[in-house]
PDB file of N, CA and C in Angstrom:
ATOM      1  N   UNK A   1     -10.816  -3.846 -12.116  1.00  0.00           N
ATOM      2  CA  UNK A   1      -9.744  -2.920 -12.320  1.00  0.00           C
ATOM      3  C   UNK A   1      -8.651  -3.483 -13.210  1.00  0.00           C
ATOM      4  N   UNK A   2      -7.776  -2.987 -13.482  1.00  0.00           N
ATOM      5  CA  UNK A   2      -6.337  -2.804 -14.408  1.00  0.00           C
ATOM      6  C   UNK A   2      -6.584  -3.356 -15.411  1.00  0.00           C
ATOM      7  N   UNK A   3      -7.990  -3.147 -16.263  1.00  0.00           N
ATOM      8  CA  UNK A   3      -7.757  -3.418 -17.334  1.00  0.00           C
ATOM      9  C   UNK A   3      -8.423  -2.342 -18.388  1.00  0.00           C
ATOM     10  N   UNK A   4      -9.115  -0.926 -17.545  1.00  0.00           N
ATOM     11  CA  UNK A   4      -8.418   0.320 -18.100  1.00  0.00           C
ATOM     12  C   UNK A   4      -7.867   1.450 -17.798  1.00  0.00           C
ATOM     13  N   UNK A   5      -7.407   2.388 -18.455  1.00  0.00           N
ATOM     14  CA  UNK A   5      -6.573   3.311 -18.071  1.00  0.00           C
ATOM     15  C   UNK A   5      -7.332   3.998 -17.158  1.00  0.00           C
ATOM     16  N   UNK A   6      -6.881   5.046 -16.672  1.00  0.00           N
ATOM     17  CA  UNK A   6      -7.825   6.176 -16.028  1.00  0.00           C
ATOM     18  C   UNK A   6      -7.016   7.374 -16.214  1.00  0.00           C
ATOM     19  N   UNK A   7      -7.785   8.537 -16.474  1.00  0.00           N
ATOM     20  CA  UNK A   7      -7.416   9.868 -16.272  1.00  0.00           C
ATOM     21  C   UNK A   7      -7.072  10.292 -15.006  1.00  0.00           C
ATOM     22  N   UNK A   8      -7.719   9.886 -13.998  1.00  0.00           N
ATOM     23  CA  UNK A   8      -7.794  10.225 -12.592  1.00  0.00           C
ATOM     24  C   UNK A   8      -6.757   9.851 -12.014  1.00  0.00           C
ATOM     25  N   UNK A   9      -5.580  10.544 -11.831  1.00  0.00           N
ATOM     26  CA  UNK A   9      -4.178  10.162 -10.320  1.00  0.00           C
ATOM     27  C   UNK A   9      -4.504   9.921  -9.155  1.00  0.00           C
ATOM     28  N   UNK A  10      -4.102   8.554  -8.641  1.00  0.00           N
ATOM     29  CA  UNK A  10      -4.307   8.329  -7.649  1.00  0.00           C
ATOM     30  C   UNK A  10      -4.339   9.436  -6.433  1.00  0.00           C
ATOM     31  N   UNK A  11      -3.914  10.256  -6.353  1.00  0.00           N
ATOM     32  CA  UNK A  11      -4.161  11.070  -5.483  1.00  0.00           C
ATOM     33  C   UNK A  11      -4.950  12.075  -5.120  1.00  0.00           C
ATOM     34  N   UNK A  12      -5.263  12.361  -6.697  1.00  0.00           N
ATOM     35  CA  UNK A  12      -6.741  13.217  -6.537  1.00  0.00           C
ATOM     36  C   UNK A  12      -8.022  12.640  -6.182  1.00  0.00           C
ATOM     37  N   UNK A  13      -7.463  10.975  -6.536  1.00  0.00           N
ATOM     38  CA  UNK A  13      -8.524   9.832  -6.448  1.00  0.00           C
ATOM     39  C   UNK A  13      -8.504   9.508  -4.654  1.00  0.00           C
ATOM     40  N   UNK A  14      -7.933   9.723  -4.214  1.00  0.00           N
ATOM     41  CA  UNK A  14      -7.776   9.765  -2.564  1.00  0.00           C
ATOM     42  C   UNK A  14      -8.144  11.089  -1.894  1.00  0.00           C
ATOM     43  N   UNK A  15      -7.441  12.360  -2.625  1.00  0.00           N
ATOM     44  CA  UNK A  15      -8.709  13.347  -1.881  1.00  0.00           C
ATOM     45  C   UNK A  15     -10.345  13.133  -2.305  1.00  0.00           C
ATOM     46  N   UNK A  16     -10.467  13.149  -3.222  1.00  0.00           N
ATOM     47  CA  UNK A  16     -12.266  12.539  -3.374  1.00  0.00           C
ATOM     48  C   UNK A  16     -12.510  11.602  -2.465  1.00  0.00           C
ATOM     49  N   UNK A  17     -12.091  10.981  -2.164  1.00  0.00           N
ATOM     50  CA  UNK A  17     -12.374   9.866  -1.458  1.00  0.00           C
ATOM     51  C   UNK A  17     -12.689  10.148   0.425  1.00  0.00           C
ATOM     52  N   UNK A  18     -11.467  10.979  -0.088  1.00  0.00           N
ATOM     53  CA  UNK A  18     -11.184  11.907   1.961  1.00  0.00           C
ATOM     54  C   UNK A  18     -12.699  12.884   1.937  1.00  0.00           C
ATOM     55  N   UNK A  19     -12.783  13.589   0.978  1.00  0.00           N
ATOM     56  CA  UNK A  19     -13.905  14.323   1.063  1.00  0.00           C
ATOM     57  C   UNK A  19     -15.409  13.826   1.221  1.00  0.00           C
ATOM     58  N   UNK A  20     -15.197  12.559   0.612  1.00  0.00           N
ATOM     59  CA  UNK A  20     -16.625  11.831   0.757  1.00  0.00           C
ATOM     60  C   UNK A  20     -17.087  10.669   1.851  1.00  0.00           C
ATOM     61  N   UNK A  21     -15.697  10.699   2.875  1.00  0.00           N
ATOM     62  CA  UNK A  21     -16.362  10.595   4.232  1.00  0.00           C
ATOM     63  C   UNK A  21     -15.186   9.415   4.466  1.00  0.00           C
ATOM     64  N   UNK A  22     -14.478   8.403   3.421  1.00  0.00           N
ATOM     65  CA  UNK A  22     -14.299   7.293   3.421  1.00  0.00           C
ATOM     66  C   UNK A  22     -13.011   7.300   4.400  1.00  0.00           C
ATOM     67  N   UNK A  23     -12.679   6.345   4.897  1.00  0.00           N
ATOM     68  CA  UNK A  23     -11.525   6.678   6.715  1.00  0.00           C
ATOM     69  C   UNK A  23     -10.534   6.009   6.156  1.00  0.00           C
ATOM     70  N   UNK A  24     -10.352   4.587   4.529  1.00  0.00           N
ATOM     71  CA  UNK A  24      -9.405   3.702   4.998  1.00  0.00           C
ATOM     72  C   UNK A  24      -9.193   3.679   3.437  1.00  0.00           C
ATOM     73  N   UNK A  25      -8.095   3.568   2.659  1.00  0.00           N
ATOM     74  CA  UNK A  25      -8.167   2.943   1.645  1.00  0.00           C
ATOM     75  C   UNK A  25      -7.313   1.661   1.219  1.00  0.00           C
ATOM     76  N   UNK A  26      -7.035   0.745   0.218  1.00  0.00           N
ATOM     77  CA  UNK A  26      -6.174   0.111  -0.183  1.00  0.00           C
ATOM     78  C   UNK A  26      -5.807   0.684  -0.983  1.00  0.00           C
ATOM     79  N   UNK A  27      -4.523   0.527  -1.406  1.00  0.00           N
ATOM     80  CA  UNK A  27      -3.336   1.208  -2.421  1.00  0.00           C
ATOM     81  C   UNK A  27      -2.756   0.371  -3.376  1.00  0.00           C
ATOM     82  N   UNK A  28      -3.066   0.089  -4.406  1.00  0.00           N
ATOM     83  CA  UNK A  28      -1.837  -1.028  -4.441  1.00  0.00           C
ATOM     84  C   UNK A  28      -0.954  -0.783  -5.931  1.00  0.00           C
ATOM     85  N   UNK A  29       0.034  -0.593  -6.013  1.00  0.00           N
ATOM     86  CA  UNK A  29       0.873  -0.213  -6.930  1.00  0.00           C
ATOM     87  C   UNK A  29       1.092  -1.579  -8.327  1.00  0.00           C
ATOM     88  N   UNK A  30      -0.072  -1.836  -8.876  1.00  0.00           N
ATOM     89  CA  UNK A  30       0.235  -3.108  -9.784  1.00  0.00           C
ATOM     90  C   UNK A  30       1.185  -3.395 -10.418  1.00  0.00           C
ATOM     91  N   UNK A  31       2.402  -2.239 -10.485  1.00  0.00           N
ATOM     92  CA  UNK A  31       3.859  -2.659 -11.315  1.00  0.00           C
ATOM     93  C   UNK A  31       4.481  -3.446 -10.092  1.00  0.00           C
ATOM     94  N   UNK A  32       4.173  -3.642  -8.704  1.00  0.00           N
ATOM     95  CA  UNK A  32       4.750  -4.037  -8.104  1.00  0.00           C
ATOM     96  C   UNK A  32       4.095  -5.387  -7.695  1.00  0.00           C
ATOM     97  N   UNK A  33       3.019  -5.721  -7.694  1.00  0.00           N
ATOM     98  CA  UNK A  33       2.068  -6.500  -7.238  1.00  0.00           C
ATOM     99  C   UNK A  33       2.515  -8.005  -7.769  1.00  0.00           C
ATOM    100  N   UNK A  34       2.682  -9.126  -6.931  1.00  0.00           N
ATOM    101  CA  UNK A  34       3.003 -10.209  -6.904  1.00  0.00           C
ATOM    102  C   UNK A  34       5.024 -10.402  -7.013  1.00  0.00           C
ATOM    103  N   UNK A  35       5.366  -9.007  -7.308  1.00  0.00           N
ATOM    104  CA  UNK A  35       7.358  -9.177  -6.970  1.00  0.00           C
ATOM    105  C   UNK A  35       7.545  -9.604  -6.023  1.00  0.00           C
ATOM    106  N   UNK A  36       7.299  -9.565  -5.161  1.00  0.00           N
ATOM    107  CA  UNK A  36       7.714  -9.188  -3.864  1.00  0.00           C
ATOM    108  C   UNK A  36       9.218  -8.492  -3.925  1.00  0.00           C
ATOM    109  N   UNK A  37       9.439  -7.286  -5.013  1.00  0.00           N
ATOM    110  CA  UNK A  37      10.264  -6.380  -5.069  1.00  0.00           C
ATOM    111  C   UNK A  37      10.208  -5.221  -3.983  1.00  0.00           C
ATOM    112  N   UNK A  38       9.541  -5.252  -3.044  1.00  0.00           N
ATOM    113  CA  UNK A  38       9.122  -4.104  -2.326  1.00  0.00           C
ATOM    114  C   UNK A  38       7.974  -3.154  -2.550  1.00  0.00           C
ATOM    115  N   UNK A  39       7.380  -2.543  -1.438  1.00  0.00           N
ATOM    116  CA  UNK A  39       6.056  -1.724  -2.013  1.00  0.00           C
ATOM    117  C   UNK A  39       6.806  -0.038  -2.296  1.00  0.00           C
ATOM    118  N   UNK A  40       5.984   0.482  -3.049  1.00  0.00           N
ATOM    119  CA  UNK A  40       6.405   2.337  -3.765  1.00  0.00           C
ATOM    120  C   UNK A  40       6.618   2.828  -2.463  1.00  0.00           C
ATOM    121  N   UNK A  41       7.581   3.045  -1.522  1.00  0.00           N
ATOM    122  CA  UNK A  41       7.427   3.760  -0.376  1.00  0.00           C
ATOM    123  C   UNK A  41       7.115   5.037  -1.105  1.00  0.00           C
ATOM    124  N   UNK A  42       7.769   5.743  -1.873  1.00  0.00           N
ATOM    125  CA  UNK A  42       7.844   6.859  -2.997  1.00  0.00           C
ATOM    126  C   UNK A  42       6.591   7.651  -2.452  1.00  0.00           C
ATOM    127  N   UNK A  43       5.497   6.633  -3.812  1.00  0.00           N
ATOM    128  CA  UNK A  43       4.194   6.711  -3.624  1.00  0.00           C
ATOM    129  C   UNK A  43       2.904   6.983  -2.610  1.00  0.00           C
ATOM    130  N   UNK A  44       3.840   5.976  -1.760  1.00  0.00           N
ATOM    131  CA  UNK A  44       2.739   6.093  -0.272  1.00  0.00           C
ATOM    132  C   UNK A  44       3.082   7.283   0.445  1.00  0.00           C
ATOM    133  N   UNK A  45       4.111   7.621   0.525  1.00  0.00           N
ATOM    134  CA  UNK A  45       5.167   8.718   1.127  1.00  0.00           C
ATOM    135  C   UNK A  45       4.094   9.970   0.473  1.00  0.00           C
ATOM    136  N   UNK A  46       4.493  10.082  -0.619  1.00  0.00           N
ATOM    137  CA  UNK A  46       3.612  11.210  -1.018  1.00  0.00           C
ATOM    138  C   UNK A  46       1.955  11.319  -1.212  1.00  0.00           C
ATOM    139  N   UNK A  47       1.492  10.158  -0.863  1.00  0.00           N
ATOM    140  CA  UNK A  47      -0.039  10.445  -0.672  1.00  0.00           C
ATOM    141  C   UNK A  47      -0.188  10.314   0.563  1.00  0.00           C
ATOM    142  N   UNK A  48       0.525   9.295   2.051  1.00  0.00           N
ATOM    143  CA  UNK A  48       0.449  10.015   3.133  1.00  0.00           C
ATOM    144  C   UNK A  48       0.257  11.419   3.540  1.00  0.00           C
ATOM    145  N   UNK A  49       1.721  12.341   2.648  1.00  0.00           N
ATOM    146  CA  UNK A  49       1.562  13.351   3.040  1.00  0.00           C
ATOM    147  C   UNK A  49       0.147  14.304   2.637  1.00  0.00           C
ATOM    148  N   UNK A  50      -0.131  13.851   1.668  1.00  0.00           N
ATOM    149  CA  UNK A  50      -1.364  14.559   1.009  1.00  0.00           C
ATOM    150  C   UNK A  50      -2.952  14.260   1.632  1.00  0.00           C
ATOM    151  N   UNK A  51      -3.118  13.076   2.051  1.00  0.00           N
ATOM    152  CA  UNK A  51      -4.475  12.613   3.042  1.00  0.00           C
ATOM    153  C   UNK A  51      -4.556  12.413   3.984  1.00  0.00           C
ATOM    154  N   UNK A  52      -5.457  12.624   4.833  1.00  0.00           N
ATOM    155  CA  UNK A  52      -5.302  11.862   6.267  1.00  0.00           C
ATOM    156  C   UNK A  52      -5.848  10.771   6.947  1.00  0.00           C
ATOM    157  N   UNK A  53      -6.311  10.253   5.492  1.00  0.00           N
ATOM    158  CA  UNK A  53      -7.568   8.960   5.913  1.00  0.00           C
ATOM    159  C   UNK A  53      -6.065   7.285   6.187  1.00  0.00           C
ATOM    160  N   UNK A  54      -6.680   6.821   6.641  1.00  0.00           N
ATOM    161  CA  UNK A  54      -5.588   5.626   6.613  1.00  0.00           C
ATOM    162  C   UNK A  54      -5.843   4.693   5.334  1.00  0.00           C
ATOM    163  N   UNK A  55      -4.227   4.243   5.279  1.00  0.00           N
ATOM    164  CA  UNK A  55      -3.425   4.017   4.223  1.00  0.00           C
ATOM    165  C   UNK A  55      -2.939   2.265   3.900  1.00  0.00           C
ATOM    166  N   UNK A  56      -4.163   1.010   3.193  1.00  0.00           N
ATOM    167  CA  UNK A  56      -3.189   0.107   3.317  1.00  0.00           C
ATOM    168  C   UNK A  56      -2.609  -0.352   2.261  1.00  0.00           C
ATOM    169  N   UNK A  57      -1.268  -0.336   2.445  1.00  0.00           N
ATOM    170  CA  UNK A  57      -0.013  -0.590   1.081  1.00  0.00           C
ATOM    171  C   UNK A  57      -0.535  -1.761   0.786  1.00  0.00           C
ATOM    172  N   UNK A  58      -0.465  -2.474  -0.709  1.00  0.00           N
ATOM    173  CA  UNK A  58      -0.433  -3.655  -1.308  1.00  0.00           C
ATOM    174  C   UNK A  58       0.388  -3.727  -2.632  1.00  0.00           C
ATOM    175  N   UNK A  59       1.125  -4.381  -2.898  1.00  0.00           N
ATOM    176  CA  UNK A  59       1.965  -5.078  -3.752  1.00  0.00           C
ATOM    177  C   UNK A  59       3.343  -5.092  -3.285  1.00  0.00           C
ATOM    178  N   UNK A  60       4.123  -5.987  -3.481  1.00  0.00           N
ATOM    179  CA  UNK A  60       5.784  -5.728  -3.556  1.00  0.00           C
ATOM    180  C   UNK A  60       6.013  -6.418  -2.266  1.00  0.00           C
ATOM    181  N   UNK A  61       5.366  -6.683  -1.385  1.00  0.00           N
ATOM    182  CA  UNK A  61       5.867  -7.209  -0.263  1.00  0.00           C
ATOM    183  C   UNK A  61       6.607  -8.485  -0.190  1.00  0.00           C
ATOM    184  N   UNK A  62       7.659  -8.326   0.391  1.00  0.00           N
ATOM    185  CA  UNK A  62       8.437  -9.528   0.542  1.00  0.00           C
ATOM    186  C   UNK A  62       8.623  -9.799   2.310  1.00  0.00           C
ATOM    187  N   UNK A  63       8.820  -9.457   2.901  1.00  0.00           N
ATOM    188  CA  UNK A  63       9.769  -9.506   4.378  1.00  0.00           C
ATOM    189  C   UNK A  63       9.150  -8.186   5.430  1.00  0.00           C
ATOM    190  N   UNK A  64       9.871  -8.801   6.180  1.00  0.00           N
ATOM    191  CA  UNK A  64       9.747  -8.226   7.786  1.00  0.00           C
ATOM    192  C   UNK A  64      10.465  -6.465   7.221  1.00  0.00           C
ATOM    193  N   UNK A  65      11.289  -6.504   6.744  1.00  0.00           N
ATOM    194  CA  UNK A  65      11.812  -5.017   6.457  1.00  0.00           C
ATOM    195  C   UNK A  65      10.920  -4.158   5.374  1.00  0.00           C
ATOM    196  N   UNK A  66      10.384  -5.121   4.763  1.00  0.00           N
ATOM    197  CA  UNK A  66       9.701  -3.875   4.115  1.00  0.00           C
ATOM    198  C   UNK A  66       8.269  -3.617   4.775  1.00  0.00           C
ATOM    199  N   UNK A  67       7.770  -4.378   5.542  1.00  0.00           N
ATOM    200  CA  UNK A  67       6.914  -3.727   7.114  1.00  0.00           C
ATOM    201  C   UNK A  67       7.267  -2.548   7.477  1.00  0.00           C
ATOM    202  N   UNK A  68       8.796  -3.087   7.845  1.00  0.00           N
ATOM    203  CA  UNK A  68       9.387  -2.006   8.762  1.00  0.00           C
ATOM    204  C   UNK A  68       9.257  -0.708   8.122  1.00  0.00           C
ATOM    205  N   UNK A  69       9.505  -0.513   6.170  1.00  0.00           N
ATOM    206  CA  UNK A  69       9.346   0.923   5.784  1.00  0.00           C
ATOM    207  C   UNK A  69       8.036   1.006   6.041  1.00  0.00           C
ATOM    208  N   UNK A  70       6.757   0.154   5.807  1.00  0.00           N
ATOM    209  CA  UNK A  70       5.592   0.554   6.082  1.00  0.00           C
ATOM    210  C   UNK A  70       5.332   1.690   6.979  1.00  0.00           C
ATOM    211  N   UNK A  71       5.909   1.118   8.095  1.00  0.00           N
ATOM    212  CA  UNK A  71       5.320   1.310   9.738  1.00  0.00           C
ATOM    213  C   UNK A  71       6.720   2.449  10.181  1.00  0.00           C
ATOM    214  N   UNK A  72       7.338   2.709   9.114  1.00  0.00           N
ATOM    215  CA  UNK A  72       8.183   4.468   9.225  1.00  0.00           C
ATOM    216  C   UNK A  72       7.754   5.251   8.664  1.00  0.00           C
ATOM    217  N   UNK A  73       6.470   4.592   7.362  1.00  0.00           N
ATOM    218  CA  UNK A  73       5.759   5.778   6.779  1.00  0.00           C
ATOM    219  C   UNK A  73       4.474   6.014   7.563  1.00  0.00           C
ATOM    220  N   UNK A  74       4.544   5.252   8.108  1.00  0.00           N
ATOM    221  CA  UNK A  74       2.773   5.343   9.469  1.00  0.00           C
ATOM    222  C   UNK A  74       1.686   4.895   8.675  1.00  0.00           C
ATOM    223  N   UNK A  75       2.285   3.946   7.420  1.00  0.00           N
ATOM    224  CA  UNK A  75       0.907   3.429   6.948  1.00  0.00           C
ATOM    225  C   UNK A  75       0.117   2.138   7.280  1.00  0.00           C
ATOM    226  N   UNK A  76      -0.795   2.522   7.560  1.00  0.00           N
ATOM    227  CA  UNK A  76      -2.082   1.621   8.512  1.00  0.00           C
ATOM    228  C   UNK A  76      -2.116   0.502   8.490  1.00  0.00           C
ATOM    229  N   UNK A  77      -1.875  -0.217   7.481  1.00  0.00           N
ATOM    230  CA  UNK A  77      -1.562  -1.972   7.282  1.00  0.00           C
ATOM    231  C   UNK A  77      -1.265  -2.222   5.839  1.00  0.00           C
ATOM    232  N   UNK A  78      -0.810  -3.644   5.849  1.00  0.00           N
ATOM    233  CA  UNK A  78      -0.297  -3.750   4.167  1.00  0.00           C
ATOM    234  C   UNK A  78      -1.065  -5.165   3.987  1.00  0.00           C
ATOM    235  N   UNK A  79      -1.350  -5.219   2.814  1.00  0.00           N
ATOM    236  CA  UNK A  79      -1.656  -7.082   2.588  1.00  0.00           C
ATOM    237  C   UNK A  79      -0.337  -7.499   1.887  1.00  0.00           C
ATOM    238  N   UNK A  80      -0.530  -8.767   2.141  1.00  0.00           N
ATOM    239  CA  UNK A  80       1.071  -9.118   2.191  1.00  0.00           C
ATOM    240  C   UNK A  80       0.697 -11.158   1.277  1.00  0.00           C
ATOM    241  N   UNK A  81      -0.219 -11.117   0.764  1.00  0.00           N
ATOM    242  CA  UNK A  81      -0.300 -11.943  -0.245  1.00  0.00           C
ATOM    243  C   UNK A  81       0.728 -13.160  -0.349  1.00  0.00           C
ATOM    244  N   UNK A  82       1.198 -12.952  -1.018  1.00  0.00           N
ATOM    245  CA  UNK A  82       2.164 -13.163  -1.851  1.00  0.00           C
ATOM    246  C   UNK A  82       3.515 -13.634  -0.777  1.00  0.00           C
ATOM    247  N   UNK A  83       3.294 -13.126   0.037  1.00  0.00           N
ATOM    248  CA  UNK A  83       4.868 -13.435   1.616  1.00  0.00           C
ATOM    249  C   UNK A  83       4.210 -14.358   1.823  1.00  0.00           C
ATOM    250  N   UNK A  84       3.125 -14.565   1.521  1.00  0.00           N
ATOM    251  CA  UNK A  84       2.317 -15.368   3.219  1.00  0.00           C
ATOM    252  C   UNK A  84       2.666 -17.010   2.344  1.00  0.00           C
ATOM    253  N   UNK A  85       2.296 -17.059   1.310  1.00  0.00           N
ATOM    254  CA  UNK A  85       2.210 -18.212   0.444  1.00  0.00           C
ATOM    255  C   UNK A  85       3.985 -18.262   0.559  1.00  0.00           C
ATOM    256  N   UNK A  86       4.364 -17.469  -0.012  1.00  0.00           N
ATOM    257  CA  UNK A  86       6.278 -17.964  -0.321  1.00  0.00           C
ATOM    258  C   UNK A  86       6.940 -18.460   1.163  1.00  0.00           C
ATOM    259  N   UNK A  87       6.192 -17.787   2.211  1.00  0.00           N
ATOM    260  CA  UNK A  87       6.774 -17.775   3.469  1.00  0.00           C
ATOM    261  C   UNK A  87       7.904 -17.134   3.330  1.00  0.00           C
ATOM    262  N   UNK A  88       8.163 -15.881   3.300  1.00  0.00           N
ATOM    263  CA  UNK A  88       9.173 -15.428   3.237  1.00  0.00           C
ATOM    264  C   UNK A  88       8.787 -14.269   4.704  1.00  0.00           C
ATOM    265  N   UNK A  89       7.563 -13.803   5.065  1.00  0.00           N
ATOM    266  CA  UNK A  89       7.596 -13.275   6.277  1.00  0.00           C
ATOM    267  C   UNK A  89       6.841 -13.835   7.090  1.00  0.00           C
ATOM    268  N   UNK A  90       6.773 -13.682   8.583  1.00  0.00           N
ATOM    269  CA  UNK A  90       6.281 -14.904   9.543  1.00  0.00           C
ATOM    270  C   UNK A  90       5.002 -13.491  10.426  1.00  0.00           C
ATOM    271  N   UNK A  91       3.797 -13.857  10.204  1.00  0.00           N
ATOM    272  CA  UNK A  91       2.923 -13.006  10.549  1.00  0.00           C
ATOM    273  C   UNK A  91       3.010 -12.580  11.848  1.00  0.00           C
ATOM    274  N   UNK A  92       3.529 -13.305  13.126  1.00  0.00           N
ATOM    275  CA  UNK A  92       3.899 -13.359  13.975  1.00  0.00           C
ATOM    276  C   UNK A  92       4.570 -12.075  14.536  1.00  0.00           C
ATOM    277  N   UNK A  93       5.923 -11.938  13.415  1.00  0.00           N
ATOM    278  CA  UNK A  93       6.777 -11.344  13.476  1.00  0.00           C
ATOM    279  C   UNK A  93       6.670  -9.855  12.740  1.00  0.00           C
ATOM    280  N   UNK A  94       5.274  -9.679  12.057  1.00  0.00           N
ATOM    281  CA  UNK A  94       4.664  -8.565  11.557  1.00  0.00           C
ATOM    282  C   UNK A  94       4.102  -7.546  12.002  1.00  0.00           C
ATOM    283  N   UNK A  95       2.703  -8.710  12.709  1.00  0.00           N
ATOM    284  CA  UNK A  95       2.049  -8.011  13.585  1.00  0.00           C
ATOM    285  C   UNK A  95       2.365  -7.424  14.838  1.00  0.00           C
TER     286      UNK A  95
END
């Protein structure tokens, strides 16, 4: 991946996905991926609302608070990369 474009929006790319049986996806917003600027709540926000398969956020993660938006958008788990190495969140305190 990300090294070409696609026609396909992620979200139409997630109903196909809902339709063809699949229960879980990863997400991951690559403008955000390795910041640990925070993940697109935006993004997830609006494809939550649009699927019902579960949802796991990846990029942008820094900390225990941006969990916390995770787990106010009800999305299913995040990989968190990038915290785990900086130690900036304590898995402990995640899970």
């Amino acid at each position: 991946g990300w090294l070409q474009e696609s026609e396909l929006q992620y979200i139409d790319f997630a109903i196909q996905m809902e339709a063809m049986g699949v229960k879980t996806i990863i997400v991951t917003d690559i403008s955000k991926d390795g910041t640990m600027a925070g993940p697109n709540t935006e993004m997830l926000a609006e494809l939550k609302k649009t699927v019902s398969i579960n949802i796991i956020a990846s990029g942008g993660i820094r900390d225990i608070t941006h969990i916390q938006a995770l787990k106010h958008l009800d999305i299913y788990g995040a990989i968190t990369g990038k915290a785990m190495y900086a130690e900036t969140l304590s898995l402990p305190q995640a899970i």
